[in-house]
PDB file of N, CA and C in Angstrom:
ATOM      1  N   UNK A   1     -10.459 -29.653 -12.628  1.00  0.00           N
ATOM      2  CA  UNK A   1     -10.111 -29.145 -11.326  1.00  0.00           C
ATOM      3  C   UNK A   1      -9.809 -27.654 -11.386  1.00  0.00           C
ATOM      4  N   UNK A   2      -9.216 -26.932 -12.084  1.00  0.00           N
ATOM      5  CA  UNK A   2      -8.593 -25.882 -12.592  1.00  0.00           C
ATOM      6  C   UNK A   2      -7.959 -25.236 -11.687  1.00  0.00           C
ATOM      7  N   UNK A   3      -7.436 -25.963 -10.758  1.00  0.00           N
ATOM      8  CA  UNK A   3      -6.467 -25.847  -9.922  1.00  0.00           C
ATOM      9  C   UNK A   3      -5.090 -25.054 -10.372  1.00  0.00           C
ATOM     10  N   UNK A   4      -4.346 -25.257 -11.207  1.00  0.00           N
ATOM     11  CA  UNK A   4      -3.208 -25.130 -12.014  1.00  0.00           C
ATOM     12  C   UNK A   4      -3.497 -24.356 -13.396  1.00  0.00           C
ATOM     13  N   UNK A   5      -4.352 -23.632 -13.460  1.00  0.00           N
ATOM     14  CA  UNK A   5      -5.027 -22.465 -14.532  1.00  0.00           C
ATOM     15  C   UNK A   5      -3.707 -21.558 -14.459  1.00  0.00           C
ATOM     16  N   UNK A   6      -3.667 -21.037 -15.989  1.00  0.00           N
ATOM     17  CA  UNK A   6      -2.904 -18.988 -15.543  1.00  0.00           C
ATOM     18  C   UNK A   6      -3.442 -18.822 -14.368  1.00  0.00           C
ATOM     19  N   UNK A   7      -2.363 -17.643 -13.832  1.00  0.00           N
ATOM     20  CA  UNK A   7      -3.294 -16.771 -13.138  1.00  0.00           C
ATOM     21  C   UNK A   7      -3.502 -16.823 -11.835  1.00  0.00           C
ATOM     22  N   UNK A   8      -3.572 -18.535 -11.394  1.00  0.00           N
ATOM     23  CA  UNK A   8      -4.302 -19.176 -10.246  1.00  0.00           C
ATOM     24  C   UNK A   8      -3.240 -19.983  -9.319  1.00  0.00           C
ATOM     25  N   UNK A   9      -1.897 -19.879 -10.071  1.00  0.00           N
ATOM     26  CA  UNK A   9      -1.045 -20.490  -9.308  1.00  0.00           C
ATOM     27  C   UNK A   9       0.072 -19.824  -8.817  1.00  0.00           C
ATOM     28  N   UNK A  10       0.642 -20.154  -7.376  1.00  0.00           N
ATOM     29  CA  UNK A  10       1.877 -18.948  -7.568  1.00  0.00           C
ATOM     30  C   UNK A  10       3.120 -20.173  -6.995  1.00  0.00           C
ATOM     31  N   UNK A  11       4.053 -19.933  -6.847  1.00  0.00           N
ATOM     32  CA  UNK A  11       5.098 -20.916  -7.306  1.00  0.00           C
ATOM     33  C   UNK A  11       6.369 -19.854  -5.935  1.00  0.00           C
ATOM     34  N   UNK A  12       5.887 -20.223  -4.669  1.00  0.00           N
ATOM     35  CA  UNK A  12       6.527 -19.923  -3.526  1.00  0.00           C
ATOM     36  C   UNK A  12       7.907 -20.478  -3.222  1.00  0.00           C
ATOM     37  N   UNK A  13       8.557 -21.540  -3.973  1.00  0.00           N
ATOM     38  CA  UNK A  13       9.777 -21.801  -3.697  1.00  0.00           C
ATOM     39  C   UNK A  13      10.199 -22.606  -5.110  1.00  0.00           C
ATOM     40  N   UNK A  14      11.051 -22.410  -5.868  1.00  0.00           N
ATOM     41  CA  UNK A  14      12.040 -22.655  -6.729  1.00  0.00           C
ATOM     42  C   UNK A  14      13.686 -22.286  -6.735  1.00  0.00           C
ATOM     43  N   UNK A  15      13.744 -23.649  -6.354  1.00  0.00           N
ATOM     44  CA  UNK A  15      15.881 -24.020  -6.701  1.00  0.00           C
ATOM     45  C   UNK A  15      16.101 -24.718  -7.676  1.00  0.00           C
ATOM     46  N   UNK A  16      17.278 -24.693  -8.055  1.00  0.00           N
ATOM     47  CA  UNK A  16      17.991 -25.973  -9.120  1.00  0.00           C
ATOM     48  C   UNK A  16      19.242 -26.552  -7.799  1.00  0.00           C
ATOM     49  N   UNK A  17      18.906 -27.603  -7.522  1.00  0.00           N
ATOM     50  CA  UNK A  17      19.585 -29.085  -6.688  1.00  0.00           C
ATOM     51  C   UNK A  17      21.544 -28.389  -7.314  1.00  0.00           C
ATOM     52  N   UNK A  18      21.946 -28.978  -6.452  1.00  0.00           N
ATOM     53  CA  UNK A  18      23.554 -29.602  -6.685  1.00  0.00           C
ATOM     54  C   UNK A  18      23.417 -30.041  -8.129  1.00  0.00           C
ATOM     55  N   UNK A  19      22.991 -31.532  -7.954  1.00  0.00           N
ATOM     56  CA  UNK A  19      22.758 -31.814  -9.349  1.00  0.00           C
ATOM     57  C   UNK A  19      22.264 -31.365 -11.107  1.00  0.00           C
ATOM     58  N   UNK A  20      21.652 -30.209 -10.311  1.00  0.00           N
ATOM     59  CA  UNK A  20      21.077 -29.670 -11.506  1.00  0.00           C
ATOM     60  C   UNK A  20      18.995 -29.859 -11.642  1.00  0.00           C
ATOM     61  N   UNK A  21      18.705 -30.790 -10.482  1.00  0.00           N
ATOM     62  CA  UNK A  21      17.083 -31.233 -10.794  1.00  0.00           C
ATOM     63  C   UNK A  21      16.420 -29.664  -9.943  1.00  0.00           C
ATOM     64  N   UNK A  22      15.643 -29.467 -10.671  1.00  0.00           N
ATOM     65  CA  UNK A  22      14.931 -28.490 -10.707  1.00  0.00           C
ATOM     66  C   UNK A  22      13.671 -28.173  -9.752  1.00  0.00           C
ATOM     67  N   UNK A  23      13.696 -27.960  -8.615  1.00  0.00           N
ATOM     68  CA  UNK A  23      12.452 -28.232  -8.010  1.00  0.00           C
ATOM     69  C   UNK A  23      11.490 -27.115  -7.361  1.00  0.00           C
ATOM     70  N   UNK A  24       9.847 -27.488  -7.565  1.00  0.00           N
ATOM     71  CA  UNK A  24       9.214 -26.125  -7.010  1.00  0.00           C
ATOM     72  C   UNK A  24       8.561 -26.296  -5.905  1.00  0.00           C
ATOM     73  N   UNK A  25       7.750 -25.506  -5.272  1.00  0.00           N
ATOM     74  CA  UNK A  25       6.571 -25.920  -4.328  1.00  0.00           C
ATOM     75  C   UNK A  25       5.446 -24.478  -5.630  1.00  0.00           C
ATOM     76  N   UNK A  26       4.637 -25.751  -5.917  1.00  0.00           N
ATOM     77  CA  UNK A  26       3.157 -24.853  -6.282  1.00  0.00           C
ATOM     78  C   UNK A  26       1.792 -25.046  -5.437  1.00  0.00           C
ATOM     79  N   UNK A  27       1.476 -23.946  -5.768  1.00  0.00           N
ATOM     80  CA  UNK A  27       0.369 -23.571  -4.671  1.00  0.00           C
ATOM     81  C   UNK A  27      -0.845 -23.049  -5.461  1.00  0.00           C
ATOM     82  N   UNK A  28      -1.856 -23.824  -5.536  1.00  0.00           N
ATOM     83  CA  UNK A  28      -3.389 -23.353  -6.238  1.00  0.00           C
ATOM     84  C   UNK A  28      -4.138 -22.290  -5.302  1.00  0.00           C
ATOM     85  N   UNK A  29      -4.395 -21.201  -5.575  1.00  0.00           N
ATOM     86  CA  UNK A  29      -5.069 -20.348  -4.595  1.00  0.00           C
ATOM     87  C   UNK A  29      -6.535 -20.686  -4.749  1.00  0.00           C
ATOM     88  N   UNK A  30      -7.133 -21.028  -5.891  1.00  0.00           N
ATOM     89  CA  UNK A  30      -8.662 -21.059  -5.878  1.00  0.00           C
ATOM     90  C   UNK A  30      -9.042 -22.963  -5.209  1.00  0.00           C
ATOM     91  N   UNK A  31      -7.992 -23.141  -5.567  1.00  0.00           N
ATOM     92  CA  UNK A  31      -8.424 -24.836  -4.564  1.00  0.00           C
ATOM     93  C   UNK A  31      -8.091 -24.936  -3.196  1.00  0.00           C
ATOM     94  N   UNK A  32      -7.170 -24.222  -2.792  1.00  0.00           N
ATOM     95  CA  UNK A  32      -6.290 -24.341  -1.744  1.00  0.00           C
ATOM     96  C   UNK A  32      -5.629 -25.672  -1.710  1.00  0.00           C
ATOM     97  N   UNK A  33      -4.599 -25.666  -2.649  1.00  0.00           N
ATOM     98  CA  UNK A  33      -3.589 -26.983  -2.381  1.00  0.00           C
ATOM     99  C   UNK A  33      -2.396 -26.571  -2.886  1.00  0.00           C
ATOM    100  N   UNK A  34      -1.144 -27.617  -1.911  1.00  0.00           N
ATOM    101  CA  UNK A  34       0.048 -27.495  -2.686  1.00  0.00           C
ATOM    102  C   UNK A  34       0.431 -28.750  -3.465  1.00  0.00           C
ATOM    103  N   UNK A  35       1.583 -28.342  -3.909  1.00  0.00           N
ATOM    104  CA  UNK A  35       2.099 -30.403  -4.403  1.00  0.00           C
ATOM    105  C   UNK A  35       3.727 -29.010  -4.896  1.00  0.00           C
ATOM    106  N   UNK A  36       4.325 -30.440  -5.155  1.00  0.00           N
ATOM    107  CA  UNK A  36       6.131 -30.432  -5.435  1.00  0.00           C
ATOM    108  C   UNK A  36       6.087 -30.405  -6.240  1.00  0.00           C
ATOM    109  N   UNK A  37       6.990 -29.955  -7.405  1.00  0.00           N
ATOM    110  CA  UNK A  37       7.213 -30.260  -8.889  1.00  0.00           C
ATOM    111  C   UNK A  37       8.557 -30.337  -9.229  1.00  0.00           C
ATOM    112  N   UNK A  38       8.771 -32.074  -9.801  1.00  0.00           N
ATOM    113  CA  UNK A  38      10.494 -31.761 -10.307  1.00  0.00           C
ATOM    114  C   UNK A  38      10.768 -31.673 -11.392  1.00  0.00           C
ATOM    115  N   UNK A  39      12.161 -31.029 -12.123  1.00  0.00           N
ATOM    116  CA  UNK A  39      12.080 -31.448 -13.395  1.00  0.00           C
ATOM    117  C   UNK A  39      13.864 -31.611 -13.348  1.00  0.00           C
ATOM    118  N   UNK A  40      14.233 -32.222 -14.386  1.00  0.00           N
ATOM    119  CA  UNK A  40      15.364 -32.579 -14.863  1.00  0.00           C
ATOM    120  C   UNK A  40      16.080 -33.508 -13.682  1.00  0.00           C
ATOM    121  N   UNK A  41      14.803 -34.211 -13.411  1.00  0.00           N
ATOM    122  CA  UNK A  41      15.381 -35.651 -12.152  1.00  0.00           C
ATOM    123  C   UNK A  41      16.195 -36.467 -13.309  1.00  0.00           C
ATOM    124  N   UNK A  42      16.470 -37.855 -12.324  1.00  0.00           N
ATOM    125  CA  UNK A  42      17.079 -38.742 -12.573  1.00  0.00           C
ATOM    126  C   UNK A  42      16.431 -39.702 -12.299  1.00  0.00           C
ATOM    127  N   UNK A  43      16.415 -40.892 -13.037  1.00  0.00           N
ATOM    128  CA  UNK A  43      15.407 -42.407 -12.339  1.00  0.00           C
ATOM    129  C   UNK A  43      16.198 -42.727 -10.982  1.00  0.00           C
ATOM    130  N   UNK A  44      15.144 -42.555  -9.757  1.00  0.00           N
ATOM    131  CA  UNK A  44      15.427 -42.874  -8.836  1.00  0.00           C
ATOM    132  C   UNK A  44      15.666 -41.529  -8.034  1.00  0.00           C
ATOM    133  N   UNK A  45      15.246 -40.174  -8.234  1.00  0.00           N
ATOM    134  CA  UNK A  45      15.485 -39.316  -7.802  1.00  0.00           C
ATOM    135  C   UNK A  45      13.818 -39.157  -6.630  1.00  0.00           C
ATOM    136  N   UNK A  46      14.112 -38.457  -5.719  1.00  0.00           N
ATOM    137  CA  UNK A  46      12.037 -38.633  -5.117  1.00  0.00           C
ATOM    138  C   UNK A  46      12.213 -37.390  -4.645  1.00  0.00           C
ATOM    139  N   UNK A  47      11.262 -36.497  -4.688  1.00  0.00           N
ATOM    140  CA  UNK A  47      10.623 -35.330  -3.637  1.00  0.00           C
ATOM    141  C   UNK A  47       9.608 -35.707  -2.757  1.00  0.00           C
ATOM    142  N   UNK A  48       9.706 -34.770  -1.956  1.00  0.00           N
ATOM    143  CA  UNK A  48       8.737 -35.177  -1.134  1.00  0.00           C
ATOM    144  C   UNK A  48       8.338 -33.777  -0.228  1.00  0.00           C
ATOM    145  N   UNK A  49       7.229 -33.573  -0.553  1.00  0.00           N
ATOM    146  CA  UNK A  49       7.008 -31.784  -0.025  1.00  0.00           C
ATOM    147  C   UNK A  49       5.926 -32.094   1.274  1.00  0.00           C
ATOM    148  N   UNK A  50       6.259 -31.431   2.444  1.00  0.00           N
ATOM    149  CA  UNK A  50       5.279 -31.579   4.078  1.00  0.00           C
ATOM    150  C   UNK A  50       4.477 -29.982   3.634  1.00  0.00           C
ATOM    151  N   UNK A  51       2.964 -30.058   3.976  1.00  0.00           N
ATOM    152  CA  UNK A  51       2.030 -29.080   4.181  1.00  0.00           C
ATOM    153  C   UNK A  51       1.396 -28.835   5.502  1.00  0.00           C
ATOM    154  N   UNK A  52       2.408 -28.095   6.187  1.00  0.00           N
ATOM    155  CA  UNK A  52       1.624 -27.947   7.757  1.00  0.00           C
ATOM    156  C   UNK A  52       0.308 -28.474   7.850  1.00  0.00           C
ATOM    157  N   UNK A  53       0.145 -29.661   8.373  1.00  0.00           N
ATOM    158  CA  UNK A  53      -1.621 -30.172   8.764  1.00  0.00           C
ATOM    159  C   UNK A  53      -2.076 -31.411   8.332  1.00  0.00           C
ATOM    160  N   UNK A  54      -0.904 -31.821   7.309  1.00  0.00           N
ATOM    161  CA  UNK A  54      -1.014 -32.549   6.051  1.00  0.00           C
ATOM    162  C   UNK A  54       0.206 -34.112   6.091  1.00  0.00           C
ATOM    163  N   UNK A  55      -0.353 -34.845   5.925  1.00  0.00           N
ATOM    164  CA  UNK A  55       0.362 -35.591   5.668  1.00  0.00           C
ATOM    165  C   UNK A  55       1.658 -35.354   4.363  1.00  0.00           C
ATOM    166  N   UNK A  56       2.889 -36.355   4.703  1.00  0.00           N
ATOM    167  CA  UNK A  56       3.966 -35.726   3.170  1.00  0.00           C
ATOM    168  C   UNK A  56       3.580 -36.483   2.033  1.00  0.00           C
ATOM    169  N   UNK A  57       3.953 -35.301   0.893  1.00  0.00           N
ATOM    170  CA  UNK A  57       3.437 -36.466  -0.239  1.00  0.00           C
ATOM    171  C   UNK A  57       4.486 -36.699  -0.797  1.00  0.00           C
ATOM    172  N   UNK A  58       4.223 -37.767  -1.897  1.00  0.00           N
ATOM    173  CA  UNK A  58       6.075 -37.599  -2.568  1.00  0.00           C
ATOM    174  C   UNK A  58       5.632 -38.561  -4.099  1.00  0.00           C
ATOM    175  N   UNK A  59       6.845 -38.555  -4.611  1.00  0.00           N
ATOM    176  CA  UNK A  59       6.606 -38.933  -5.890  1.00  0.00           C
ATOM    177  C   UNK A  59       7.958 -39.355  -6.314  1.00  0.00           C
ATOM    178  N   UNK A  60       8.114 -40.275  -7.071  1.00  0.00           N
ATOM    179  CA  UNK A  60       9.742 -40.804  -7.555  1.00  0.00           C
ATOM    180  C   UNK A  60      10.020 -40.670  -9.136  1.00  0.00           C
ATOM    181  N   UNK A  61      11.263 -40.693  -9.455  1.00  0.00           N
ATOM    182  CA  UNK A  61      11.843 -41.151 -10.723  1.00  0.00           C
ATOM    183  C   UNK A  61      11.986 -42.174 -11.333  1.00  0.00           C
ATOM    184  N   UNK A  62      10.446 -43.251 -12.118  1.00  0.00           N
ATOM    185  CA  UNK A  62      10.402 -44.208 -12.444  1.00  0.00           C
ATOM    186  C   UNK A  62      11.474 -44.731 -13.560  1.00  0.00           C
ATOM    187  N   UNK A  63      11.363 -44.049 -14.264  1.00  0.00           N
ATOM    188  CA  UNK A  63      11.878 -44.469 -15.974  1.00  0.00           C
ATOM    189  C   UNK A  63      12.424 -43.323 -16.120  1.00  0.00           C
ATOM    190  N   UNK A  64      12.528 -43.271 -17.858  1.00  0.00           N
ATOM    191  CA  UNK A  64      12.559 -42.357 -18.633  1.00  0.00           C
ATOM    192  C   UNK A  64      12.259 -41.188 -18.919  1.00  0.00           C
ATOM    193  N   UNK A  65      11.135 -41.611 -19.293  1.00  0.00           N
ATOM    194  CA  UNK A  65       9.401 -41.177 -19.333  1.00  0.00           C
ATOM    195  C   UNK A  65       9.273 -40.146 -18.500  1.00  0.00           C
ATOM    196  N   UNK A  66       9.316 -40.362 -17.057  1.00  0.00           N
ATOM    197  CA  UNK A  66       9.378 -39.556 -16.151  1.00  0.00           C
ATOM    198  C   UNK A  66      10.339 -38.487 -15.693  1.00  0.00           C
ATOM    199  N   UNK A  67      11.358 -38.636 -16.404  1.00  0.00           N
ATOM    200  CA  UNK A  67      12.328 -37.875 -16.404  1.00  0.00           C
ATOM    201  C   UNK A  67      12.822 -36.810 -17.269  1.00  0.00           C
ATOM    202  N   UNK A  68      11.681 -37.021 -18.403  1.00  0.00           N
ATOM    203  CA  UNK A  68      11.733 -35.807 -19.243  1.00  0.00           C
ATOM    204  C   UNK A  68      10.782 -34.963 -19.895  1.00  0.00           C
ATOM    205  N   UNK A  69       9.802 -35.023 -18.472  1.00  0.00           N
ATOM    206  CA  UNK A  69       9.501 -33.840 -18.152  1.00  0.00           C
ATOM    207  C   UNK A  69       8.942 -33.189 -16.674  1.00  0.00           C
ATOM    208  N   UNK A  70       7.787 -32.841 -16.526  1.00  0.00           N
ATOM    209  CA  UNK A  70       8.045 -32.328 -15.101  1.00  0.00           C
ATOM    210  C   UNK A  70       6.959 -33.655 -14.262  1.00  0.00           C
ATOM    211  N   UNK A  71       7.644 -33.806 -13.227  1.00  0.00           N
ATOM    212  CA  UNK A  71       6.995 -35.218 -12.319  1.00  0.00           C
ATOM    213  C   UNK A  71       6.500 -34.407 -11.204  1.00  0.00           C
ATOM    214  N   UNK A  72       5.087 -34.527 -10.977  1.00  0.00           N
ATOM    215  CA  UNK A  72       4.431 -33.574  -9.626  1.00  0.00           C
ATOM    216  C   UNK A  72       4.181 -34.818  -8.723  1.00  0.00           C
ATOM    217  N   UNK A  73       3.377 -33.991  -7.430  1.00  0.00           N
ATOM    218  CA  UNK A  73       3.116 -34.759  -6.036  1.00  0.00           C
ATOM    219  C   UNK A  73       2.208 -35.022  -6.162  1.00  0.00           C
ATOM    220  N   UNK A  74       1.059 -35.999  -5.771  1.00  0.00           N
ATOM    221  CA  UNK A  74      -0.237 -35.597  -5.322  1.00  0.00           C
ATOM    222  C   UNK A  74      -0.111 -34.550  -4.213  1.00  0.00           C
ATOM    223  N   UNK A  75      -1.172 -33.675  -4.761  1.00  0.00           N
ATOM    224  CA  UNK A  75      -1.837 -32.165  -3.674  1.00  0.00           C
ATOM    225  C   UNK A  75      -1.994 -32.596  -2.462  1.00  0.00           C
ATOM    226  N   UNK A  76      -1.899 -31.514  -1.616  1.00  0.00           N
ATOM    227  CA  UNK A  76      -2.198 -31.751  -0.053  1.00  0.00           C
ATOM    228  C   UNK A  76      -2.970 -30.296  -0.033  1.00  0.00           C
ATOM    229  N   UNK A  77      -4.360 -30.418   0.975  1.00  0.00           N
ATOM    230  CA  UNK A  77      -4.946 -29.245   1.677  1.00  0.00           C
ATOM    231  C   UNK A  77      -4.076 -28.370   2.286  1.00  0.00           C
ATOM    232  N   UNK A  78      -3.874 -26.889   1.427  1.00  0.00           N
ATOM    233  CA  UNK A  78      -2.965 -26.078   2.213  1.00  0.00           C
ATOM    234  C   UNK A  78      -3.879 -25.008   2.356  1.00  0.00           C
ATOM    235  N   UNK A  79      -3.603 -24.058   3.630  1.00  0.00           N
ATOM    236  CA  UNK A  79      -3.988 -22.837   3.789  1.00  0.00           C
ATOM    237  C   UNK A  79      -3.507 -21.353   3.470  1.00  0.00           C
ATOM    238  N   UNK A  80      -2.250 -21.703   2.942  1.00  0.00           N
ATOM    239  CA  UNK A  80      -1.608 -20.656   2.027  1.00  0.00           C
ATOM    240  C   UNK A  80      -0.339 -21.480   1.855  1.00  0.00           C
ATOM    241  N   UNK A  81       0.774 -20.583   1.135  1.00  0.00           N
ATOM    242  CA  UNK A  81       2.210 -21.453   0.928  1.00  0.00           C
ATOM    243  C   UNK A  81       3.181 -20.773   2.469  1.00  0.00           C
ATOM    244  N   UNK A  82       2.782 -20.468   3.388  1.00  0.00           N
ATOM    245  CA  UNK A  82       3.883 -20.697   4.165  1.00  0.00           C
ATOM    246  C   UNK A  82       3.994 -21.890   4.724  1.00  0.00           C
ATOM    247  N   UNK A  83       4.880 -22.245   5.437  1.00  0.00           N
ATOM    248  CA  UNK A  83       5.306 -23.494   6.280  1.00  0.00           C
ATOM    249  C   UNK A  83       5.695 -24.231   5.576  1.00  0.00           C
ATOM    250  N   UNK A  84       5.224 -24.642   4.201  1.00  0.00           N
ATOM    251  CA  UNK A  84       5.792 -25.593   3.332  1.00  0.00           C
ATOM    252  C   UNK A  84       7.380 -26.051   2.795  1.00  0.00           C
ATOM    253  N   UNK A  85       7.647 -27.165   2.912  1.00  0.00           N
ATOM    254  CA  UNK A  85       9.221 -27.536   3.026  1.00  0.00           C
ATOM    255  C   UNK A  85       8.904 -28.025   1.520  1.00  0.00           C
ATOM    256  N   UNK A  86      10.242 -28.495   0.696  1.00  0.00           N
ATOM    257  CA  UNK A  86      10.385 -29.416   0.142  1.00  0.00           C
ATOM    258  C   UNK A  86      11.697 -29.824   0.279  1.00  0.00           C
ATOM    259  N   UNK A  87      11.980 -31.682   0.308  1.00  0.00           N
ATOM    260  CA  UNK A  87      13.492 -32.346   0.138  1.00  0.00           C
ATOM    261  C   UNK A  87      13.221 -33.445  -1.392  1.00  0.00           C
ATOM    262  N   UNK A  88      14.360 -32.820  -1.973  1.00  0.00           N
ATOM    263  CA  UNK A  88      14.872 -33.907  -2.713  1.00  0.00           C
ATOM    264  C   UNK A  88      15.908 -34.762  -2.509  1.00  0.00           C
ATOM    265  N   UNK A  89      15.491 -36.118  -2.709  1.00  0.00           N
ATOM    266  CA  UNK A  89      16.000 -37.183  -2.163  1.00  0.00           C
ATOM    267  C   UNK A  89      16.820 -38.035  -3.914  1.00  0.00           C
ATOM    268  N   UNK A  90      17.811 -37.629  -3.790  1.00  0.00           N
ATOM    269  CA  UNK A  90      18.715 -38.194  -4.808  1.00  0.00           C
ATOM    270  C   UNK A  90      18.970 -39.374  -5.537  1.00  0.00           C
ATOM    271  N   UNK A  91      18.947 -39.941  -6.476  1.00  0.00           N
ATOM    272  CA  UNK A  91      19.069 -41.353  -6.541  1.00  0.00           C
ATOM    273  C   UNK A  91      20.459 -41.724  -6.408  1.00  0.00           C
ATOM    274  N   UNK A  92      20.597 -42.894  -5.827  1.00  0.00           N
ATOM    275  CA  UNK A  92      22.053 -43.440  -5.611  1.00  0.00           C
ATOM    276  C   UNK A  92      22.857 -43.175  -4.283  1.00  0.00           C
ATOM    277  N   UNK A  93      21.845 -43.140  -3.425  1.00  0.00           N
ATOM    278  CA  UNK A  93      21.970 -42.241  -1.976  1.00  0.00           C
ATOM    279  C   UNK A  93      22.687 -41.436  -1.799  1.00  0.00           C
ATOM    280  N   UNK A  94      22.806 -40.273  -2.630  1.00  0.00           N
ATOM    281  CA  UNK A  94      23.244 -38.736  -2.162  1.00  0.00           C
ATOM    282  C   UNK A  94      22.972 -38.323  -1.399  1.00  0.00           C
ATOM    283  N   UNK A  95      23.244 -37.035  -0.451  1.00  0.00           N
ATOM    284  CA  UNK A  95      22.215 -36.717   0.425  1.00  0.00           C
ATOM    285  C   UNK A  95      21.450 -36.047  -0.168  1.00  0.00           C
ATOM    286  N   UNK A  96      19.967 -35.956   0.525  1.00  0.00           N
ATOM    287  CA  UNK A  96      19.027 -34.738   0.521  1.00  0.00           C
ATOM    288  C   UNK A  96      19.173 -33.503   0.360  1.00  0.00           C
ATOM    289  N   UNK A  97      18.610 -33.100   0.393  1.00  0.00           N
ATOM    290  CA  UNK A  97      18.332 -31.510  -0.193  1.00  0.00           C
ATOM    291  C   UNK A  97      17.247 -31.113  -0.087  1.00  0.00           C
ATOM    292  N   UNK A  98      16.818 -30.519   1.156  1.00  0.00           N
ATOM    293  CA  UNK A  98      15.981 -29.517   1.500  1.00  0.00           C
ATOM    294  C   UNK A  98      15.811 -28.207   1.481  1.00  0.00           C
ATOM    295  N   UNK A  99      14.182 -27.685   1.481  1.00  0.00           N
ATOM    296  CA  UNK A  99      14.274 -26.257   0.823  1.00  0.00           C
ATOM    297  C   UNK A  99      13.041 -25.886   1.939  1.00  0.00           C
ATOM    298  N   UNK A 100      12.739 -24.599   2.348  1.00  0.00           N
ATOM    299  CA  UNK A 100      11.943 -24.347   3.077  1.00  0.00           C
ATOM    300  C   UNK A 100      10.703 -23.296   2.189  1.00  0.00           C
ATOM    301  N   UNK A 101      10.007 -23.355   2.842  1.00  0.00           N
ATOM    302  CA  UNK A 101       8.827 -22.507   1.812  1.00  0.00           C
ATOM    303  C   UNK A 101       8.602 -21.097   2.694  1.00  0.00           C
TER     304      UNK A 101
END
């Protein structure tokens, strides 16, 4: 895909959560797509990033496995990184945590 090459990606919103989980919005310029990226979740932690036009995608904290290292979205068709939100959704019903792009 080479979507996620050097070079080719730029990375429009990065926080670290209350908790400490780490989250981005990346953006492929030569594909035109975004997707979420978390890292230092918890099992049971979910993002879930909206792409103006686009349905939301999201992705959870299965296991372990998944938790140590970085857990992405499936991509959505974007036309650049504005408009893009992301919320992380906590495990153990914390509240949310939303981020705007």
């Amino acid at each position: 895909m080479f979507c996620g090459g050097a070079g080719l990606v730029d990375t429009p919103l990065e926080r670290t959560a209350t908790r400490g989980q780490h989250v981005q919005v990346r953006y492929g310029r030569v594909c035109g797509a975004a997707w979420g990226r978390l890292r230092n979740g918890r099992v049971g932690d979910r993002i879930e990033v909206w792409v103006p036009g686009s349905a939301p995608r999201s992705v959870r904290v299965r296991d372990r496995f998944d938790a140590e290292g970085y857990l992405v979205t499936p991509m959505a068709a974007a036309r650049g990184p504005r408009g893009i939100r992301l919320c992380l959704y906590p495990a153990g019903g914390a509240a949310k945590e939303c981020f705007p792009g």
